[in-house]
N, C-alpha and C. Protein backbone atom coordinates (compact mmCIF):
# COMPACT_ATOMS: atom_id res chain seq x y z
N UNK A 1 0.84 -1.18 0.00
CA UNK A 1 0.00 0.00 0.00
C UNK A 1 0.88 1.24 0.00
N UNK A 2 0.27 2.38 -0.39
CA UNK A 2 0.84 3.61 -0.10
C UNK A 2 0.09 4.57 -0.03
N UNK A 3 0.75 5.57 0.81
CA UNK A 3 0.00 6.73 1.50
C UNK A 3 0.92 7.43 2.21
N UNK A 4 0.40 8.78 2.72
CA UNK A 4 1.04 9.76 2.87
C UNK A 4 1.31 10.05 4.39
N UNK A 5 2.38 10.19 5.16
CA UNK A 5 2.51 10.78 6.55
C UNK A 5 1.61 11.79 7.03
N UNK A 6 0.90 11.40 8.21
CA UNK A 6 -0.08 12.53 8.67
C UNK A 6 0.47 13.25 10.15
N UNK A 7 1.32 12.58 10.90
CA UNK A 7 2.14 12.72 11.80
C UNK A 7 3.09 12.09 12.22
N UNK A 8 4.08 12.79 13.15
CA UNK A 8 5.56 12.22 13.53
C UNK A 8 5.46 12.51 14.64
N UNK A 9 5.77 12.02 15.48
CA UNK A 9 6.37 12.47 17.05
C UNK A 9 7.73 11.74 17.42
N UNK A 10 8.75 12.66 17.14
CA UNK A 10 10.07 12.54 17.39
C UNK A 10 10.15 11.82 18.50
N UNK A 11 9.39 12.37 19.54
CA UNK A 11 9.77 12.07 20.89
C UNK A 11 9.22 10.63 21.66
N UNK A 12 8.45 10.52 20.71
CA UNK A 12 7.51 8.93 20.66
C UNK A 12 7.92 8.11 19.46
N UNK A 13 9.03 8.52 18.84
CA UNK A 13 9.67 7.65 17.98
C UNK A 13 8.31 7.05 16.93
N UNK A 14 7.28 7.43 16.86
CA UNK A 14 6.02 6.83 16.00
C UNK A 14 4.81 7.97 15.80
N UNK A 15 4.48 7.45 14.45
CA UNK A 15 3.33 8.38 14.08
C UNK A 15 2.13 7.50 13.39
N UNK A 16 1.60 8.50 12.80
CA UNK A 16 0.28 8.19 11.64
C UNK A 16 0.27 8.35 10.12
N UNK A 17 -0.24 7.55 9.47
CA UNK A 17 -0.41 7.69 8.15
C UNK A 17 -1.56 7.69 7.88
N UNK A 18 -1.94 8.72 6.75
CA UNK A 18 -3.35 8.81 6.47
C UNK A 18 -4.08 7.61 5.36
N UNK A 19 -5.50 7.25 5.94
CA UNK A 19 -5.88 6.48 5.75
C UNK A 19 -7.48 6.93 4.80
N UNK A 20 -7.38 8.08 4.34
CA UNK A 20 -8.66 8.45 3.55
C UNK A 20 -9.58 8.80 4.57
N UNK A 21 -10.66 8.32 4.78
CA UNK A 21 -11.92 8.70 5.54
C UNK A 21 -11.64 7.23 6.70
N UNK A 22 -11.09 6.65 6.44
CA UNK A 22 -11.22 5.60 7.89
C UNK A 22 -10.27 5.69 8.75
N UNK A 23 -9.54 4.96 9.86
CA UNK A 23 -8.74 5.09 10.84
C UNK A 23 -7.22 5.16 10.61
N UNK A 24 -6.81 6.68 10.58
CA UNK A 24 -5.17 6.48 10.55
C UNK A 24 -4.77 5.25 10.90
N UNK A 25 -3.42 5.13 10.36
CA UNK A 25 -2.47 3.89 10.59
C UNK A 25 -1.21 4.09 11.88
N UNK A 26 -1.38 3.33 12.32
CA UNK A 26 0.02 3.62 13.39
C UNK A 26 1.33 3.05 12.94
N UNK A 27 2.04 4.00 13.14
CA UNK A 27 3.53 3.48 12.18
C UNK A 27 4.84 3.36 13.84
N UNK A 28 5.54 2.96 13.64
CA UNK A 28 6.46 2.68 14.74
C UNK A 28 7.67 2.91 14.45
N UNK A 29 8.87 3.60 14.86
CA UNK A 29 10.33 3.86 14.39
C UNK A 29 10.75 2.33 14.19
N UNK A 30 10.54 1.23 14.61
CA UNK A 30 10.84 -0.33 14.85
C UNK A 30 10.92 -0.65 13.21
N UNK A 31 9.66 -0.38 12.70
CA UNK A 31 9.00 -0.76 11.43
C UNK A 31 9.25 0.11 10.34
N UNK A 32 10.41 0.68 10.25
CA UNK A 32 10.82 1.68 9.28
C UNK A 32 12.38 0.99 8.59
N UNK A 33 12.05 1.21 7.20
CA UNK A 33 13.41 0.52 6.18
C UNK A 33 13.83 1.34 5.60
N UNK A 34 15.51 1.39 6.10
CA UNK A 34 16.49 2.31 6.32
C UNK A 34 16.51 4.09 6.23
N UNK A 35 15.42 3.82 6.87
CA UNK A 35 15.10 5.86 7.54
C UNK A 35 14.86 5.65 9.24
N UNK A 36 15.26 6.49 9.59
CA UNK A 36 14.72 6.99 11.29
C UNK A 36 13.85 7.63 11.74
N UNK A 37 13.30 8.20 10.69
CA UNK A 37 11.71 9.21 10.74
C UNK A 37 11.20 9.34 9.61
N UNK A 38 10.09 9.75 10.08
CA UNK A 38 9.51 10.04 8.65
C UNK A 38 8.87 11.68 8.75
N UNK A 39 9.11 12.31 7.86
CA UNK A 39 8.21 13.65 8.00
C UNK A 39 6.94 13.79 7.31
N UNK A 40 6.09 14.65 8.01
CA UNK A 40 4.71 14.76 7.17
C UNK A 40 4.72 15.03 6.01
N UNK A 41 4.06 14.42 5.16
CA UNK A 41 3.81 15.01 3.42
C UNK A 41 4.12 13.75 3.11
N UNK A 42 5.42 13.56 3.35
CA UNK A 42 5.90 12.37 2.74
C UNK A 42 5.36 11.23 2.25
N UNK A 43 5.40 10.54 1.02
CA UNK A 43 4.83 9.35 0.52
C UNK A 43 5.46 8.03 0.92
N UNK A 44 5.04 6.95 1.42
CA UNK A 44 5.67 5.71 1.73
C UNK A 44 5.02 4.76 1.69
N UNK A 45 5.73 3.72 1.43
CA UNK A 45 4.86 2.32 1.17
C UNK A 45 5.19 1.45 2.33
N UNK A 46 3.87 0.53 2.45
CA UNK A 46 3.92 0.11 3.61
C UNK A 46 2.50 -1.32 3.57
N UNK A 47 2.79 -2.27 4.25
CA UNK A 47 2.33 -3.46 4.35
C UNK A 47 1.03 -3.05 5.52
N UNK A 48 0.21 -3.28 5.47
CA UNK A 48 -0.81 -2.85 7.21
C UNK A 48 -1.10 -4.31 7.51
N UNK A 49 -1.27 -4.24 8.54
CA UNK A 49 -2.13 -5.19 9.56
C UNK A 49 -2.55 -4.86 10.69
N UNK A 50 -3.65 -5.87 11.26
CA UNK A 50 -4.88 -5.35 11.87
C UNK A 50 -3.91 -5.71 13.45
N UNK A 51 -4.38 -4.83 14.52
CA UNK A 51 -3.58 -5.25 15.49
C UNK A 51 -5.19 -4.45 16.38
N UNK A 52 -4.70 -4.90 17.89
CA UNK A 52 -6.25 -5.06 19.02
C UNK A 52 -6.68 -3.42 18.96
N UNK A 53 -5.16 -2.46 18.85
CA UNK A 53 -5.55 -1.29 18.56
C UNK A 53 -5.83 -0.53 17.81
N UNK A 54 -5.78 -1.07 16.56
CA UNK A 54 -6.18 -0.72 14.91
C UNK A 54 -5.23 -1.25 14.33
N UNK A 55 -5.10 -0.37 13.33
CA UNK A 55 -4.13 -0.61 11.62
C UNK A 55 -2.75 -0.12 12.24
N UNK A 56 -1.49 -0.86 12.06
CA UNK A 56 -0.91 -0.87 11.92
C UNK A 56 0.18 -1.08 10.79
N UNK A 57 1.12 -0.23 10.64
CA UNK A 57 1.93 -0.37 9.42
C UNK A 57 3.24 -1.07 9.75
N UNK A 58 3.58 -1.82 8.44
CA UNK A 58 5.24 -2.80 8.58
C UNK A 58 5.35 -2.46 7.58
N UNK A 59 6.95 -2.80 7.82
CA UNK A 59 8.17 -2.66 6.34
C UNK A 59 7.74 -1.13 6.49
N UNK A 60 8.15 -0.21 6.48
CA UNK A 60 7.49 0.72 5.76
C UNK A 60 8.83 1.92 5.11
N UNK A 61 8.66 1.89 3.97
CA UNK A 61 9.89 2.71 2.82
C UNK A 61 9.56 4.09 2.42
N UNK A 62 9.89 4.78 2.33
CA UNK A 62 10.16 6.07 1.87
C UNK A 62 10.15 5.88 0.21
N UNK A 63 9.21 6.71 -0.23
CA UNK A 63 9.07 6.01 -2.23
C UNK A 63 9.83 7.91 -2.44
N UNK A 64 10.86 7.24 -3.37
CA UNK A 64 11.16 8.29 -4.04
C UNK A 64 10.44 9.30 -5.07
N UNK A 65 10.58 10.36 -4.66
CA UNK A 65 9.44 11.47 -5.58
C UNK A 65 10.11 12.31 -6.38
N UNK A 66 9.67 12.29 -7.87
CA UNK A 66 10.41 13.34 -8.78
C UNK A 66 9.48 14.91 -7.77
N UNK A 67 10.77 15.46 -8.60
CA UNK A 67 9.92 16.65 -7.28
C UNK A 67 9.95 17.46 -9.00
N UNK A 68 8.66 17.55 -9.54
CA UNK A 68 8.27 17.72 -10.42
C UNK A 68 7.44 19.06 -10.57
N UNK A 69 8.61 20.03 -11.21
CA UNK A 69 7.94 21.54 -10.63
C UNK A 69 8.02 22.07 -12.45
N UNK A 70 7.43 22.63 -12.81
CA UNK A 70 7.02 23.13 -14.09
C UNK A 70 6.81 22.43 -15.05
N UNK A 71 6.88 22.53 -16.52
CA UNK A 71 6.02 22.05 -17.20
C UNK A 71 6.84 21.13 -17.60
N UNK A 72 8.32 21.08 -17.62
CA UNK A 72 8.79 20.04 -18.12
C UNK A 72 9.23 18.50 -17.16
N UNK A 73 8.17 18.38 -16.11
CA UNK A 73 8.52 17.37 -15.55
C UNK A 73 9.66 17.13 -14.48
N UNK A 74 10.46 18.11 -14.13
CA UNK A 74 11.35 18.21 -13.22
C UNK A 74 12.49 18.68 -13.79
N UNK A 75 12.71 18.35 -15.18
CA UNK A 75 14.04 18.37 -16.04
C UNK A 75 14.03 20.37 -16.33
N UNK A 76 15.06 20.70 -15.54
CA UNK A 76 15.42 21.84 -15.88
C UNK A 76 16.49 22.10 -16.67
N UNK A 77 16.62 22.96 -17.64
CA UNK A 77 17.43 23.45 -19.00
C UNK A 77 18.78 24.33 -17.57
N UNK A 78 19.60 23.80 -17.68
CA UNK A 78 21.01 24.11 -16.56
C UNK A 78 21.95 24.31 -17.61
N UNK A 79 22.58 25.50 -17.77
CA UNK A 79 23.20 26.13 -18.29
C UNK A 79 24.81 25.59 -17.91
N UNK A 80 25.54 25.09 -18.79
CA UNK A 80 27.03 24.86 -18.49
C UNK A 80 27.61 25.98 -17.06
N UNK A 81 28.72 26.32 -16.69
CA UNK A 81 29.29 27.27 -16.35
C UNK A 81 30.32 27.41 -16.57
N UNK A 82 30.30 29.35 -17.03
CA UNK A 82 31.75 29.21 -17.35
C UNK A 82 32.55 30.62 -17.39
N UNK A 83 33.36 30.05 -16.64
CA UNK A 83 34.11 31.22 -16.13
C UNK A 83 34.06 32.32 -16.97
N UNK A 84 34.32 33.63 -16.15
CA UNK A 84 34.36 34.85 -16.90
C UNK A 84 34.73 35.83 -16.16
N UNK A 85 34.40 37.14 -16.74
CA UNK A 85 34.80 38.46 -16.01
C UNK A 85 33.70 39.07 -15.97
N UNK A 86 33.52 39.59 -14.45
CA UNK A 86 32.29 40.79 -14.24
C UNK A 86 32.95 42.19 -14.54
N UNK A 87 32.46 42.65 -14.95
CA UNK A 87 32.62 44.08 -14.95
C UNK A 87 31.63 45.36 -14.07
């Protein structure tokens, strides 16, 4: 599955992932593949299962995101550089 971080608590090492209109997911620092937190916004994939206190998330990965800002899809026109003189 995947879905988006709805909270972190540093200090509780665990948060929530949003779950649409039904019961956030509880995520655990335990159950995280190779990150130590996760921040809100963030997209991640993740396995759920049902536990006595709700949904819980395993495995759960960090999905890489083109960070896709204007019209050409992320790919910006980057100009060589090259030395010169200001005047």
């Amino acid at each position: 599955m995947q879905t988006v971080v709805k909270k972190w608590f540093r200090d509780k090492d665990s948060g929530f992932l949003d779950n649409g209109d039904g019961p956030d997911i509880m995520v655990r620092k335990a159950d995280l593949v190779k990150c130590q937190f996760l921040k809100v916004g963030v997209t991640v994939e993740f396995e759920c299962h049902p536990d006595k206190r709700g949904l819980i998330a395993k495995k759960v990965k960090i999905m890489h995101q083109n960070k896709s800002s204007g019209p050409h899809g992320g790919k910006r026109n980057i100009k060589p550089f090259r030395p010169g003189v200001m005047t």
